[in-house]
N, C-alpha and C. Protein backbone atom coordinates (compact mmCIF):
# COMPACT_ATOMS: atom_id res chain seq x y z
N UNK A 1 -11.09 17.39 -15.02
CA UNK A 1 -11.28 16.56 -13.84
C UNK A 1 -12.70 16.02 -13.87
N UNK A 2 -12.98 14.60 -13.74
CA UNK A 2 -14.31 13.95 -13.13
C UNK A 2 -14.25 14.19 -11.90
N UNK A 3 -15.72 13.40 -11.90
CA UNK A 3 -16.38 13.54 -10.38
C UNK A 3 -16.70 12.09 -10.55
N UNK A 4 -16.50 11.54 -9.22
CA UNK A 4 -17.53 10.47 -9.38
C UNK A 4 -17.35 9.90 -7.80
N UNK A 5 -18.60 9.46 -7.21
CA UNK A 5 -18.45 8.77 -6.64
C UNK A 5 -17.98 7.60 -5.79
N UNK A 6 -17.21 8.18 -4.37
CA UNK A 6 -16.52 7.04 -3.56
C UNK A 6 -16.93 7.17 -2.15
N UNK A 7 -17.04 5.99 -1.96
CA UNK A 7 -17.59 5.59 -0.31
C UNK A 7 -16.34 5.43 0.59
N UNK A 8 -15.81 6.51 1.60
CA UNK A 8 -14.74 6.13 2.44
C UNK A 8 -15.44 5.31 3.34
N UNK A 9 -14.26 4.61 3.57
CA UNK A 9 -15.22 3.37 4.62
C UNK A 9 -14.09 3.21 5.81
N UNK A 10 -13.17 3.54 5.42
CA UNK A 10 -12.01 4.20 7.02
C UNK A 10 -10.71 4.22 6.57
N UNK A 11 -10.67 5.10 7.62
CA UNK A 11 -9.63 6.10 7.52
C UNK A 11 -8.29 5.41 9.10
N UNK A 12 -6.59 4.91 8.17
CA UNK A 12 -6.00 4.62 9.65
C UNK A 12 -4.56 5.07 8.98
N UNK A 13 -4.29 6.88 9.96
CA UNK A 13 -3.30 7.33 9.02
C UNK A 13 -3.08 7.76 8.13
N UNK A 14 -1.87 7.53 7.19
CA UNK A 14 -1.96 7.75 5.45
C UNK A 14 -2.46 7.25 5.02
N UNK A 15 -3.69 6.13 5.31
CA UNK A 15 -4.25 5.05 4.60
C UNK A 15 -5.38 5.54 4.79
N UNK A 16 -5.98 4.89 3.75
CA UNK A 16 -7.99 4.91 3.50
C UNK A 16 -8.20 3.87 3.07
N UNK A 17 -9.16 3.54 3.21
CA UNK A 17 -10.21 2.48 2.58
C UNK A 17 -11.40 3.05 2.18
N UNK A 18 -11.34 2.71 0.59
CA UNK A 18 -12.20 3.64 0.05
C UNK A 18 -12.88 2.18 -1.26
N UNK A 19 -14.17 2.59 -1.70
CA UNK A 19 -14.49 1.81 -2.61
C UNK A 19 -15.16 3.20 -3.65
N UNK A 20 -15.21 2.63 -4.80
CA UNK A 20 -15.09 3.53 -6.19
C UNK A 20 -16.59 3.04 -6.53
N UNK A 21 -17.70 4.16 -6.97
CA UNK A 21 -18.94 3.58 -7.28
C UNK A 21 -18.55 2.53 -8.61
N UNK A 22 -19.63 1.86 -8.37
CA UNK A 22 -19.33 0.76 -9.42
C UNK A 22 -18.17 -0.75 -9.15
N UNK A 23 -17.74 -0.74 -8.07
CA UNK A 23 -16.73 -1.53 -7.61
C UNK A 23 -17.16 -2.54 -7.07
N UNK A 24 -17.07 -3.96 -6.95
CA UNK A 24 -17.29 -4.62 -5.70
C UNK A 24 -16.66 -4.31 -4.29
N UNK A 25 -15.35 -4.42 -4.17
CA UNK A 25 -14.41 -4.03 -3.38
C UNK A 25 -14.12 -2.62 -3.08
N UNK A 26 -13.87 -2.43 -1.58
CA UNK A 26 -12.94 -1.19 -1.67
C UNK A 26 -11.50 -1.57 -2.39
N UNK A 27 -10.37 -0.30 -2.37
CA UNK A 27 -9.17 -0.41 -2.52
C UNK A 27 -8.59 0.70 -1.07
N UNK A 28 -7.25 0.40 -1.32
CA UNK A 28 -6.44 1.13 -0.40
C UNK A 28 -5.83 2.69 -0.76
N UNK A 29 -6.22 3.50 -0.31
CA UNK A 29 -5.68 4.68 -0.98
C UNK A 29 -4.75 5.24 0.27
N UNK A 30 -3.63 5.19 -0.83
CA UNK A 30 -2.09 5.50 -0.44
C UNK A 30 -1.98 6.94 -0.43
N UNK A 31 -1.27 7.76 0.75
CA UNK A 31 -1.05 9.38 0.75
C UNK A 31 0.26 9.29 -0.35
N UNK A 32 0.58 10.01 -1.40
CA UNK A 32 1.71 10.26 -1.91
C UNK A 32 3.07 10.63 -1.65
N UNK A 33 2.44 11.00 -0.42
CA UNK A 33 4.24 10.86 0.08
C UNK A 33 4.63 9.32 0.48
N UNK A 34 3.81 8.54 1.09
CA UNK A 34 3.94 7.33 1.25
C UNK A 34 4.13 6.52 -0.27
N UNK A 35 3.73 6.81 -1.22
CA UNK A 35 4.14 6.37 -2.75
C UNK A 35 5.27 6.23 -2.63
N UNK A 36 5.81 7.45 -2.73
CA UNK A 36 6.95 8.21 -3.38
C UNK A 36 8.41 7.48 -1.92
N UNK A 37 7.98 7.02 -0.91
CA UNK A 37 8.84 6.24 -0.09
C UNK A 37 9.22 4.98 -0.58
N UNK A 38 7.99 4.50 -1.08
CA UNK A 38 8.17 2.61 -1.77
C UNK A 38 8.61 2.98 -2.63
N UNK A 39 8.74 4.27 -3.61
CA UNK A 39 9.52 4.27 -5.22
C UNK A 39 10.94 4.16 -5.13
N UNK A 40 11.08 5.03 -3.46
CA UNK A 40 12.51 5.02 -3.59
C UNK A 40 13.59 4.06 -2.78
N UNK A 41 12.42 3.14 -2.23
CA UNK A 41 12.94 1.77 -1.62
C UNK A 41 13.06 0.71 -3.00
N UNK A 42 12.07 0.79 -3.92
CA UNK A 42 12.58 -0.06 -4.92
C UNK A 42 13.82 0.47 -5.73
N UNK A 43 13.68 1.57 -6.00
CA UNK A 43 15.14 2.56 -6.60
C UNK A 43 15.98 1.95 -6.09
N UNK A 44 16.27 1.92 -4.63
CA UNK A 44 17.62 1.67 -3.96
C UNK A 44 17.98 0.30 -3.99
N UNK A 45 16.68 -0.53 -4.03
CA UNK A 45 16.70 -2.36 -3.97
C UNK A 45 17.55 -2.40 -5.68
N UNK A 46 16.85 -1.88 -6.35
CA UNK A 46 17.44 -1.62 -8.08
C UNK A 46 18.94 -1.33 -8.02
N UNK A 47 19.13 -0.02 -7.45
CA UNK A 47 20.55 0.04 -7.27
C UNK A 47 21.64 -0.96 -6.97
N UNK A 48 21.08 -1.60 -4.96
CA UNK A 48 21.77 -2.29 -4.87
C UNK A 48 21.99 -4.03 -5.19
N UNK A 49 20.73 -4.24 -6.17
CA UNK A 49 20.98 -5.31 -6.82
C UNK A 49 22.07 -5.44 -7.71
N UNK A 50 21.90 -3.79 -8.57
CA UNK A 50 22.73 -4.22 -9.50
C UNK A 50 24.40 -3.96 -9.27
N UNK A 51 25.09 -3.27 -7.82
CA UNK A 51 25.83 -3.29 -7.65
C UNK A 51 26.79 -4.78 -6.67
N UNK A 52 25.53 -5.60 -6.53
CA UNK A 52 25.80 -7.33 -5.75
C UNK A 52 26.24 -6.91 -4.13
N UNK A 53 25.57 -5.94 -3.77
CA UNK A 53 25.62 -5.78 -2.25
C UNK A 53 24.83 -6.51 -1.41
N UNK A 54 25.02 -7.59 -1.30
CA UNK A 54 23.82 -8.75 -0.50
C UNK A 54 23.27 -7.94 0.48
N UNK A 55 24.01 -7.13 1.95
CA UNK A 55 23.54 -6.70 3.14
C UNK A 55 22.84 -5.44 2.75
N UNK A 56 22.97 -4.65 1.61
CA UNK A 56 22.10 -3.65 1.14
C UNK A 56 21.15 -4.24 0.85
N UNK A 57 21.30 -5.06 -0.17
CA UNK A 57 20.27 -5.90 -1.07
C UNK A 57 18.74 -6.24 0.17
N UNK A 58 19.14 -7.18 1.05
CA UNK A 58 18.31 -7.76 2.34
C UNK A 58 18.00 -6.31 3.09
N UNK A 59 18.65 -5.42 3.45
CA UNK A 59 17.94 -4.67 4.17
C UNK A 59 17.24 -3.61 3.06
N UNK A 60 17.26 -3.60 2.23
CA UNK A 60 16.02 -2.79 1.33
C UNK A 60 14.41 -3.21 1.39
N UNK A 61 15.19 -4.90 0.79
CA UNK A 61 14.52 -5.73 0.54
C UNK A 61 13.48 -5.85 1.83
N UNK A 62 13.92 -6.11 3.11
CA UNK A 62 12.96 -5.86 4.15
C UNK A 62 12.04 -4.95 4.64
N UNK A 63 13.08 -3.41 3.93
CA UNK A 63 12.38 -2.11 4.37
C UNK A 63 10.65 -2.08 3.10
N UNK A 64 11.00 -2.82 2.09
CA UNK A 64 10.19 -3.04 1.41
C UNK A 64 9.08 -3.51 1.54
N UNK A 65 9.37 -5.00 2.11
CA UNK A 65 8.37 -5.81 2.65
C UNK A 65 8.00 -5.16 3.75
N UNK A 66 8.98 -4.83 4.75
CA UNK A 66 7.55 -4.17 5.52
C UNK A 66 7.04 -3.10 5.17
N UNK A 67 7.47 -2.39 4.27
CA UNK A 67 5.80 -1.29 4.17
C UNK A 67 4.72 -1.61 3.33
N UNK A 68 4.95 -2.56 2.42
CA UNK A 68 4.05 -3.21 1.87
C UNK A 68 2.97 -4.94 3.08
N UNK A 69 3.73 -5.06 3.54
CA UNK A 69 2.96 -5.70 4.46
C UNK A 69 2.20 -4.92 5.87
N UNK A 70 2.85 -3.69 6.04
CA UNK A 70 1.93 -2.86 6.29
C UNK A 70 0.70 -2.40 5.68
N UNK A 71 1.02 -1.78 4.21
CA UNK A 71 -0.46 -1.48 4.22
C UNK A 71 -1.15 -2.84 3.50
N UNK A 72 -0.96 -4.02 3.59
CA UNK A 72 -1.79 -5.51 3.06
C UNK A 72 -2.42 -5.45 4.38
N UNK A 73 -1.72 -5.86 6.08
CA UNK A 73 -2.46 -5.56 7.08
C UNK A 73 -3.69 -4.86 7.16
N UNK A 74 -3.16 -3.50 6.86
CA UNK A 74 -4.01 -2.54 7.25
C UNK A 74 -5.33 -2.51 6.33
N UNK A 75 -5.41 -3.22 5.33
CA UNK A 75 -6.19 -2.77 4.40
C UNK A 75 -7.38 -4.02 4.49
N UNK A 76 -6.38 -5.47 5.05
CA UNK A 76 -7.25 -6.04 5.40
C UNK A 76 -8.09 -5.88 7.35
N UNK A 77 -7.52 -5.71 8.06
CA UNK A 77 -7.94 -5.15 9.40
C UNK A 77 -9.53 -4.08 9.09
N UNK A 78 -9.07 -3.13 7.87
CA UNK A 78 -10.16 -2.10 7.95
C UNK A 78 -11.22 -2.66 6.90
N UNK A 79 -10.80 -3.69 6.23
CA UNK A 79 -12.01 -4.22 5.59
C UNK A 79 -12.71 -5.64 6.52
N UNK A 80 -12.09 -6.23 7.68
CA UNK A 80 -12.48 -7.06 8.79
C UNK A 80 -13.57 -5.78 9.37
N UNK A 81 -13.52 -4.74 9.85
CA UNK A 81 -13.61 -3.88 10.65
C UNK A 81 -15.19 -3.48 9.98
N UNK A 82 -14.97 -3.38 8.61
CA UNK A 82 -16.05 -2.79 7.72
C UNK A 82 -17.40 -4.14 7.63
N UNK A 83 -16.68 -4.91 7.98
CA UNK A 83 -17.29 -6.37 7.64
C UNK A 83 -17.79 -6.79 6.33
N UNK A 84 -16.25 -6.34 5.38
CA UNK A 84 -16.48 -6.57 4.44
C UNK A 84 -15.40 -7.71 3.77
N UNK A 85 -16.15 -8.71 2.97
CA UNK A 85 -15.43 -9.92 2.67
C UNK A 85 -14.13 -9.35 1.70
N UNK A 86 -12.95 -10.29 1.88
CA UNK A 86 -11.44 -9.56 1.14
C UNK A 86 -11.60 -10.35 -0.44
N UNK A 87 -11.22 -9.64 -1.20
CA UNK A 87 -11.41 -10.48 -2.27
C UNK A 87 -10.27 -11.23 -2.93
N UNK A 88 -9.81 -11.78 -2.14
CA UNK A 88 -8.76 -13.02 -2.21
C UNK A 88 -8.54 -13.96 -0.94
């Protein structure tokens, strides 16, 4: 295991905002159980693509987008918050 240097810069939830010495930017650091939820929303989007279930298909597909537009929100909110510029 290294060591190295990271600046938490906030904390909302399973989420952090953290920057890595040497970084311009923070990044978003995800709790692993929250991973392991989007793995198995794409699993199931995978599944029901390949079985042509449109109403599965769309509601995966949404459960998807929103947890990923959750933490894009959140990651930009806590870098507004930090008053730090987004890098896109």
């Amino acid at each position: 295991m290294s060591h190295l240097q990271v600046e938490l810069v906030e904390v909302a939830g399973n989420l952090a905002l953290a920057r890595v010495a040497g970084r311009k930017f923070p990044g978003l650091l995800v709790q692993g159980d929250s991973i392991k939820i989007v793995s198995d929303i794409v699993r199931d989007l995978s599944n029901a693509v390949s079985s042509l279930d449109s109403e599965e298909v769309q509601d995966t597909i949404s459960e998807l987008k929103e947890t990923i537009t959750f933490w894009v929100d959140e990651y930009e909110r806590m870098m507004t918050a930090a008053q730090l510029p987004l890098p896109y």
